[in-house]
Protein backbone atom coordinates (compact mmCIF):
# COMPACT_ATOMS: atom_id res chain seq x y z
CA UNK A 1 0.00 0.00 0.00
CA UNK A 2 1.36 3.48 -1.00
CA UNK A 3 0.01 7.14 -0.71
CA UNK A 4 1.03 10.53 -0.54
CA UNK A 5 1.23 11.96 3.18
CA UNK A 6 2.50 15.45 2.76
CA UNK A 7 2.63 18.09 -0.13
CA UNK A 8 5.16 20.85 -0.25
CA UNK A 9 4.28 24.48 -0.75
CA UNK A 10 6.34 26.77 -0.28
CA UNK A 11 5.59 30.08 1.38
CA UNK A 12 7.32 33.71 1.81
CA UNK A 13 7.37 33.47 5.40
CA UNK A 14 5.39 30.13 8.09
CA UNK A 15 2.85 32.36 10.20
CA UNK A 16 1.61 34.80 7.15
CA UNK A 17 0.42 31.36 5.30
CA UNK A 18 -0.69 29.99 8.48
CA UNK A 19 -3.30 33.04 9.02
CA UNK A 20 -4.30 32.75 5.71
CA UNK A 21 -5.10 29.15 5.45
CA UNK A 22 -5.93 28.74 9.35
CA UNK A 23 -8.44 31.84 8.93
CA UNK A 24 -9.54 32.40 5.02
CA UNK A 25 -9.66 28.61 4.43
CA UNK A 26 -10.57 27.08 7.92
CA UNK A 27 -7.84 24.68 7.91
CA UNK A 28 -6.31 22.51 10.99
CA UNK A 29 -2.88 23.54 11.76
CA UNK A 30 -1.45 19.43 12.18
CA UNK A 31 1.59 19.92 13.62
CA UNK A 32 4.29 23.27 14.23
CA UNK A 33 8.17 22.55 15.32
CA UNK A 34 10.80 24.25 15.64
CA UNK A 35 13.74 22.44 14.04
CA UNK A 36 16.21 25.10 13.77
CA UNK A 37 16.11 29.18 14.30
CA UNK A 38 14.76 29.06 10.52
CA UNK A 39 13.41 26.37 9.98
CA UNK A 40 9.89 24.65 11.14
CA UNK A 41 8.05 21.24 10.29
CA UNK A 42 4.69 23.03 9.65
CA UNK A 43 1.78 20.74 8.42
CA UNK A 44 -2.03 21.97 7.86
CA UNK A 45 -4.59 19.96 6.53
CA UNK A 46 -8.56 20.92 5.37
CA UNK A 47 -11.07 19.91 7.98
CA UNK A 48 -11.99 16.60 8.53
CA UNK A 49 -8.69 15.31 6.72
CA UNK A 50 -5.67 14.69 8.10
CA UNK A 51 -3.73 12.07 6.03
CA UNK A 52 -2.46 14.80 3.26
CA UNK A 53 -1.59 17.28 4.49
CA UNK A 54 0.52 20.55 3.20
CA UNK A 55 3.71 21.17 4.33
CA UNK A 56 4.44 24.76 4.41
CA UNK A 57 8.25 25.54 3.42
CA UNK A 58 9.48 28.90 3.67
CA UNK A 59 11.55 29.62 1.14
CA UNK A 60 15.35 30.36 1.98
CA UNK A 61 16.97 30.93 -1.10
CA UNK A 62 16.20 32.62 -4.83
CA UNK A 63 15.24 29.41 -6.94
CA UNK A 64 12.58 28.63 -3.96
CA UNK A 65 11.32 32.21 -4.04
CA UNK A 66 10.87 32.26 -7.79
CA UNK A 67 8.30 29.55 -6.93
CA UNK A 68 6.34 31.02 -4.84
CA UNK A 69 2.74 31.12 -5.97
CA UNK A 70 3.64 29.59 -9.31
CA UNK A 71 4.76 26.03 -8.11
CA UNK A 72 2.17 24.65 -11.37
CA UNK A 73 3.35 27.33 -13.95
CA UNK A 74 0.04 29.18 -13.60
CA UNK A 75 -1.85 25.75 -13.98
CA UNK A 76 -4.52 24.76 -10.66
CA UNK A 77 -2.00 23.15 -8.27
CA UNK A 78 -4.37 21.34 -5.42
CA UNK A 79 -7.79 20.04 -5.91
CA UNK A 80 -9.77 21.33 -2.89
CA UNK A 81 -12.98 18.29 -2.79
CA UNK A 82 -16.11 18.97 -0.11
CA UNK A 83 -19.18 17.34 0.67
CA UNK A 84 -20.80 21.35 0.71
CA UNK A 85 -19.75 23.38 -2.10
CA UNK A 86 -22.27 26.18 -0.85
CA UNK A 87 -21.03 26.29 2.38
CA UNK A 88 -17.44 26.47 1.67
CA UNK A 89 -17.80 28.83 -0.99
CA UNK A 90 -19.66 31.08 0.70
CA UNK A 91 -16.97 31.24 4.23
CA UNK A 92 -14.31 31.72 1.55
CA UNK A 93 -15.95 34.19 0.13
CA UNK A 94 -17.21 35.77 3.24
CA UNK A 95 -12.96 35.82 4.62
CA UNK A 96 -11.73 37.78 1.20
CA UNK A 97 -10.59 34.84 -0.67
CA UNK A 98 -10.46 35.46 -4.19
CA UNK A 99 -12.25 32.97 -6.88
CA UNK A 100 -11.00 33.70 -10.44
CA UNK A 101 -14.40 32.38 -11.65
CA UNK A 102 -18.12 31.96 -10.55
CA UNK A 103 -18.90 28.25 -9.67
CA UNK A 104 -19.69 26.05 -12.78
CA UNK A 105 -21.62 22.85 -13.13
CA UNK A 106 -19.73 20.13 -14.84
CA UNK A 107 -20.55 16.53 -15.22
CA UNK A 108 -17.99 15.62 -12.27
CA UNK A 109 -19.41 18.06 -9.72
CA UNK A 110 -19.64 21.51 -9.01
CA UNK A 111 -16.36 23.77 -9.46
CA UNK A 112 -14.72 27.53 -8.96
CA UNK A 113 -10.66 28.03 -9.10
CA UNK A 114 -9.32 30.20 -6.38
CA UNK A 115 -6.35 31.56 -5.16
CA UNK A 116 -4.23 31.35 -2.45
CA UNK A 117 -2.69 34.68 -1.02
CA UNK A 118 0.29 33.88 -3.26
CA UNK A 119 -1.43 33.45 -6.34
CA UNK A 120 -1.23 29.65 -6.23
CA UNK A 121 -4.62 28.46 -8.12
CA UNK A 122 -7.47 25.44 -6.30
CA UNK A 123 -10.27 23.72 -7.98
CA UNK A 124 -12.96 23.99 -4.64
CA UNK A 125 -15.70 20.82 -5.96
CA UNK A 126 -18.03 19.11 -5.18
CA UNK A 127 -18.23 15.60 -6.67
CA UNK A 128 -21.56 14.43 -8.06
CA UNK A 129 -20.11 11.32 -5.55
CA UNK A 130 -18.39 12.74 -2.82
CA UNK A 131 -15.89 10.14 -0.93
């Protein structure tokens, strides 16, 4: 059995992407250590998930700040799935988070891209089948 645990993203600075996806999103900060004076082990997860998680990696050199909030190349990097498209929408929408469309219907489920406060793009959907 395989599966992916934790997915890098990496940030300008820990606690500015931890208020934004603690606060905008309503994600569960995981875990927070200290592992040197610049670096930390920070994992967040969406609610009610906590096997993948994001890893938040502040960047500490040039190539790694390039990145930031273009990890895909301007392509939608994480796909975002709930079991209440209305509801989350609407909190997200309610905390400033910008969608760079109106929801759409599609034959998978209902959909809107956002983005993160660095520009990194989500698909937020609902699957027709939710897991």
């Amino acid at each position: 059995m395989q599966k992916l645990a934790n997915v890098t993203l990496v940030v300008d600075n820990y606690d500015k992407a931890l208020k934004f996806y603690l606060e905008k999103l309503n994600f569960t900060l995981i875990e927070d250590t200290k592992l040197s004076e610049t670096k930390r082990w920070v994992l967040i997860s969406p609610p009610g998930e906590n096997n993948t998680c994001l890893l938040l990696a502040e960047a500490t050199n040039e190539e790694q700040k390039s990145r930031i909030g273009n990890q895909t190349g301007g392509r939608v990097f994480l796909f975002l799935h709930t079991n209440n498209f209305e509801r989350d929408y609407n909190f997200m929408i309610s905390n400033g988070v910008e969608f760079i469309e109106k929801p759409r219907y599609e034959e998978y489920g209902t959909v809107a891209v956002f983005s993160d406060l660095y520009g990194n793009l989500f698909d937020l959907i609902e699957p027709k089948k939710y897991d």
